[in-house]
N, C-alpha and C. Protein backbone atom coordinates (compact mmCIF):
# COMPACT_ATOMS: atom_id res chain seq x y z
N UNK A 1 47.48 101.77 141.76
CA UNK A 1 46.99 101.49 140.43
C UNK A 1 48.10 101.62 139.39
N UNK A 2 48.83 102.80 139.46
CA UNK A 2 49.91 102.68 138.57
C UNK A 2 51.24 101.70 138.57
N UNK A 3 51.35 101.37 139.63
CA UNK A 3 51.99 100.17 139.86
C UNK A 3 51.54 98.69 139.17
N UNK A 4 50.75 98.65 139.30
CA UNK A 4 50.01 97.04 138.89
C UNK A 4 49.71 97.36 137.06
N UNK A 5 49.42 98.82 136.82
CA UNK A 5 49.64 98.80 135.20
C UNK A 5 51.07 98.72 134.63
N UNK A 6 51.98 99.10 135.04
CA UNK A 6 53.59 99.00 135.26
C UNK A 6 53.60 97.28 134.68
N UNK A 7 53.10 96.60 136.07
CA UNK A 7 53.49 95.17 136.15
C UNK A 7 52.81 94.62 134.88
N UNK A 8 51.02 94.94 134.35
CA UNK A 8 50.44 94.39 133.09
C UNK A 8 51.76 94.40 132.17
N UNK A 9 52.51 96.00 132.08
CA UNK A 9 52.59 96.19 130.85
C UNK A 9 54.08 95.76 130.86
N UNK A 10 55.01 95.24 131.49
CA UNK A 10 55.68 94.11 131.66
C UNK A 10 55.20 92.87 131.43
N UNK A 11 54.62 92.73 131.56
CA UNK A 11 53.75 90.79 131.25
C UNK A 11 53.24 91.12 129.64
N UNK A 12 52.60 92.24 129.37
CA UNK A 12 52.23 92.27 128.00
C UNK A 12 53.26 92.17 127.15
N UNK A 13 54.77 92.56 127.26
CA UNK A 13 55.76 92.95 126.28
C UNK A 13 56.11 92.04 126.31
N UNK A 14 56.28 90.54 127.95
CA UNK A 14 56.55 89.62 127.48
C UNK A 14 56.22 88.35 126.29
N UNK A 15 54.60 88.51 126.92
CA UNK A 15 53.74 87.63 126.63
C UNK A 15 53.89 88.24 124.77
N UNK A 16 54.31 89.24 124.40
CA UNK A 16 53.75 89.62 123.18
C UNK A 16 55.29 89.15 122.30
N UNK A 17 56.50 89.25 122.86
CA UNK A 17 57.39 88.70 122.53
C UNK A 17 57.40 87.31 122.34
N UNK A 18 56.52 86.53 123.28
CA UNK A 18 56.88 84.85 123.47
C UNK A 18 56.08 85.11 121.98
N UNK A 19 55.31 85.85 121.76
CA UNK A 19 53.67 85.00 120.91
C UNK A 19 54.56 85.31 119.14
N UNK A 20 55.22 86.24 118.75
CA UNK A 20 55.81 86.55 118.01
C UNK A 20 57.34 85.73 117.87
N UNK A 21 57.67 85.57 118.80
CA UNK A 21 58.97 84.43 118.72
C UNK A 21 58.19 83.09 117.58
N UNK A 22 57.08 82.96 118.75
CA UNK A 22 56.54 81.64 118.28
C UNK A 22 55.82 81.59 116.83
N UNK A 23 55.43 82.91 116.50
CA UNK A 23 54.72 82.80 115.04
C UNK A 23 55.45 83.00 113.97
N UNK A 24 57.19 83.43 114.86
CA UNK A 24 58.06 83.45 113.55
C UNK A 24 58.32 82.29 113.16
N UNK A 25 58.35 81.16 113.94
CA UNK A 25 59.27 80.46 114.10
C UNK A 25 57.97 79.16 113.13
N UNK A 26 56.55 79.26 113.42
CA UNK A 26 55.94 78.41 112.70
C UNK A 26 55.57 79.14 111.47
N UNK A 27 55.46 79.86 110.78
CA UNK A 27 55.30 80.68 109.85
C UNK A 27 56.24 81.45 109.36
N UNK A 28 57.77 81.03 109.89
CA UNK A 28 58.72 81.70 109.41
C UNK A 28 59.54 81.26 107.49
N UNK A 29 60.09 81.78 107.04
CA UNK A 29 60.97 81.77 105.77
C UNK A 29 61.29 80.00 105.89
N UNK A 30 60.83 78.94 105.29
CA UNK A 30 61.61 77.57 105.02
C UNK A 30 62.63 77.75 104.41
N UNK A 31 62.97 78.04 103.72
CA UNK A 31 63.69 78.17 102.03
C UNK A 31 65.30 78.64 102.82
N UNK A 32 65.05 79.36 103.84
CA UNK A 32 66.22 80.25 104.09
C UNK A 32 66.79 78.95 104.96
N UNK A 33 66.24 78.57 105.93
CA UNK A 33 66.37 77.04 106.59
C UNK A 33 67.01 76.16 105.94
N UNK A 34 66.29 75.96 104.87
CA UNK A 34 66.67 74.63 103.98
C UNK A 34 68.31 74.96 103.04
N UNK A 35 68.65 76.34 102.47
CA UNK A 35 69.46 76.70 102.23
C UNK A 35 70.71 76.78 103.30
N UNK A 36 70.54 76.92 104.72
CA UNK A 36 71.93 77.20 105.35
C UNK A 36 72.01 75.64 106.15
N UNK A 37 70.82 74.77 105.30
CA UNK A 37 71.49 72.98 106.00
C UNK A 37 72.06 72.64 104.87
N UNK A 38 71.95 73.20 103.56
CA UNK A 38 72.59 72.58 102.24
C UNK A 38 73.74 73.19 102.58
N UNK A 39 74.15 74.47 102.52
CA UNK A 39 75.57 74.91 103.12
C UNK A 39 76.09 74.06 104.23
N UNK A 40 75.36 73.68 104.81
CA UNK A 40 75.76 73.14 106.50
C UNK A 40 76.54 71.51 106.17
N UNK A 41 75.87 70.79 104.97
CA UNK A 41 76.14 70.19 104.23
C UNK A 41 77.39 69.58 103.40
N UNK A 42 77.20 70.98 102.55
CA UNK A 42 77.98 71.01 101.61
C UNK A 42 79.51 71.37 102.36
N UNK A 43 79.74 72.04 103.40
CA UNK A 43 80.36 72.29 104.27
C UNK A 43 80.79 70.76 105.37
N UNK A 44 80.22 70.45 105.55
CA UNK A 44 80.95 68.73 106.50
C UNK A 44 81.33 67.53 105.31
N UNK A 45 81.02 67.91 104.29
CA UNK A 45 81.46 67.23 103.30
C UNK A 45 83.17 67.44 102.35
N UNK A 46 83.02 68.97 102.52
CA UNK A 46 84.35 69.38 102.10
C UNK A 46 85.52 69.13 103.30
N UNK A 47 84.67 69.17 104.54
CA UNK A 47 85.97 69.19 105.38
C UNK A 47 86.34 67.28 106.02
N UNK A 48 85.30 66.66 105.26
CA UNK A 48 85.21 65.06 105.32
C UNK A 48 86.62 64.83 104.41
N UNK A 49 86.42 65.31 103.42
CA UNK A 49 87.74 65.19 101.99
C UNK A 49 89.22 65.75 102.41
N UNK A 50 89.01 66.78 103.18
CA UNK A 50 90.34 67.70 103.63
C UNK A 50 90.75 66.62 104.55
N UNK A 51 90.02 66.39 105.25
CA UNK A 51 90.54 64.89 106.43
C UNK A 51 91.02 63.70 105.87
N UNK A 52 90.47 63.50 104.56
CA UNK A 52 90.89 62.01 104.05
C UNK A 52 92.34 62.56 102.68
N UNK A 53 92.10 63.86 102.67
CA UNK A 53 93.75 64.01 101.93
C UNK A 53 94.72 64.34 103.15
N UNK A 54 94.54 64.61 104.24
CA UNK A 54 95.40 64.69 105.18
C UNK A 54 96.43 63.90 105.49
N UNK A 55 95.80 62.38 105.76
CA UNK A 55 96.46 61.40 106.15
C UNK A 55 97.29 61.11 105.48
N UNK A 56 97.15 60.59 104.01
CA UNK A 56 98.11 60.65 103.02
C UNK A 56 99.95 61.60 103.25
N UNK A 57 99.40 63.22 103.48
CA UNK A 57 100.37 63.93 103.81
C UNK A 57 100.86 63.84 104.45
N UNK A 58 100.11 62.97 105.77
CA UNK A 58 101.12 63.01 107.15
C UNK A 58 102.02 61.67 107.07
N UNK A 59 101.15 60.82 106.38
CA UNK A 59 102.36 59.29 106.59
C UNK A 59 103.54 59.86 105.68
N UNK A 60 103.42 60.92 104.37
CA UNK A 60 104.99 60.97 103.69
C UNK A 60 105.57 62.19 104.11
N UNK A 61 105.23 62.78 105.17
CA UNK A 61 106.13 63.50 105.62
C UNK A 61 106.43 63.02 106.95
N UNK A 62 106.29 61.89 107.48
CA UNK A 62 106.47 60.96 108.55
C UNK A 62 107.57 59.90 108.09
N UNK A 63 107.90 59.91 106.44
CA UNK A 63 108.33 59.70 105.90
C UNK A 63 109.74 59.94 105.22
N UNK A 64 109.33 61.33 105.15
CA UNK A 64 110.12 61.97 104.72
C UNK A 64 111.24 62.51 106.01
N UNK A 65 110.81 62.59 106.99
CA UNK A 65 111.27 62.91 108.90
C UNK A 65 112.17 61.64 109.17
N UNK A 66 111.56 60.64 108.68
CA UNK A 66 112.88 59.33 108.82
C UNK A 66 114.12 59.69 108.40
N UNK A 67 113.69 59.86 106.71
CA UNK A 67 114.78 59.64 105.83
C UNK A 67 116.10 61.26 106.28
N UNK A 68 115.71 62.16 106.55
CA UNK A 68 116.27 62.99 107.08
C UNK A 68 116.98 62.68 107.70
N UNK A 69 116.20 61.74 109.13
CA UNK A 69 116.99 61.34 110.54
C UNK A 69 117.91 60.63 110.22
N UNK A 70 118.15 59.34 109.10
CA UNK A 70 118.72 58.73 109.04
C UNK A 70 119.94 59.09 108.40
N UNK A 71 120.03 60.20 107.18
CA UNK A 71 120.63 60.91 107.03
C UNK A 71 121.24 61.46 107.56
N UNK A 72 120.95 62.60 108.89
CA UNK A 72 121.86 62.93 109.77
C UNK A 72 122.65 62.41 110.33
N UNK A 73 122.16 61.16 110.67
CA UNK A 73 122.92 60.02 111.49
C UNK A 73 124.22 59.70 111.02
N UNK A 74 123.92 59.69 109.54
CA UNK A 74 125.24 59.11 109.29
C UNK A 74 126.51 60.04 109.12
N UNK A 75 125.47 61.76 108.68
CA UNK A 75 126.79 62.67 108.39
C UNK A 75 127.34 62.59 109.92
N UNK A 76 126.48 62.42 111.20
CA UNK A 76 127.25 62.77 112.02
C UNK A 76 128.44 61.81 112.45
N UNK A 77 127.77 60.41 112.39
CA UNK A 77 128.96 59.44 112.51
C UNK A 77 130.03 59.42 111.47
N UNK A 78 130.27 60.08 110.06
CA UNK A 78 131.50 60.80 109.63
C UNK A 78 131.67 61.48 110.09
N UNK A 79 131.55 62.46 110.39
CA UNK A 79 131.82 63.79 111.07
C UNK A 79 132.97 63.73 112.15
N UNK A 80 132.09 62.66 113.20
CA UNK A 80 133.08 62.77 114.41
C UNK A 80 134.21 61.33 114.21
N UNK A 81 134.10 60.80 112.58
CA UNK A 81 135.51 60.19 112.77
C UNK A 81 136.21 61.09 111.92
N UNK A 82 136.24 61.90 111.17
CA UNK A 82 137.23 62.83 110.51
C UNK A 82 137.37 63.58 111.95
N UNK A 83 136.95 64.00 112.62
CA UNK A 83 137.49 64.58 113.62
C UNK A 83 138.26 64.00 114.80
N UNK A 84 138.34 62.60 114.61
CA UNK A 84 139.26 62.15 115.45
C UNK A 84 140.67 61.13 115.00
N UNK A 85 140.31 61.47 113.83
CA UNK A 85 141.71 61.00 112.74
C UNK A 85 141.62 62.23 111.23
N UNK A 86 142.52 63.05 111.43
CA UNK A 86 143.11 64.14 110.80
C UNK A 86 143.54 63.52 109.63
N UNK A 87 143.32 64.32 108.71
CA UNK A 87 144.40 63.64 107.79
C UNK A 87 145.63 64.52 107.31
């Protein structure tokens, strides 16, 4: 007998958990819901903008990575003719 009340009162804590999950969840706070999708929102929107100023940055410093390279290029091709005619 004490065994099988054991087992009820396992099935009751479940069954009493499912029933309370479920009455939070239809009778629960809207407002708090509706507030963290406006954040949720307002949030994929700011990081929509951070993405579209991105690109901008990357083509002029893709830009700016040329003009460098090309730069180097040339100190180095002076470079190694002063170094092979002295003056």
């Amino acid at each position: 007998m004490i065994e099988g009340s054991a087992d009820f009162l396992r099935l009751y804590m479940v069954l009493s958990a499912a029933f309370g999950f479920l009455a939070g969840d239809a009778f629960g706070d809207r407002r708090h819901r509706k507030c963290l999708e406006q954040i949720n929102d307002d949030l994929e929107d700011r990081l929509e903008k951070a993405r579209a100023l991105e690109q901008p940055l990357h083509l002029e410093l893709k830009r700016q990575r040329g003009g460098i390279n090309d730069i180097h290029k040339q100190l180095t091709t002076v470079t190694k003719a002063l170094q092979k005619h002295p003056s």
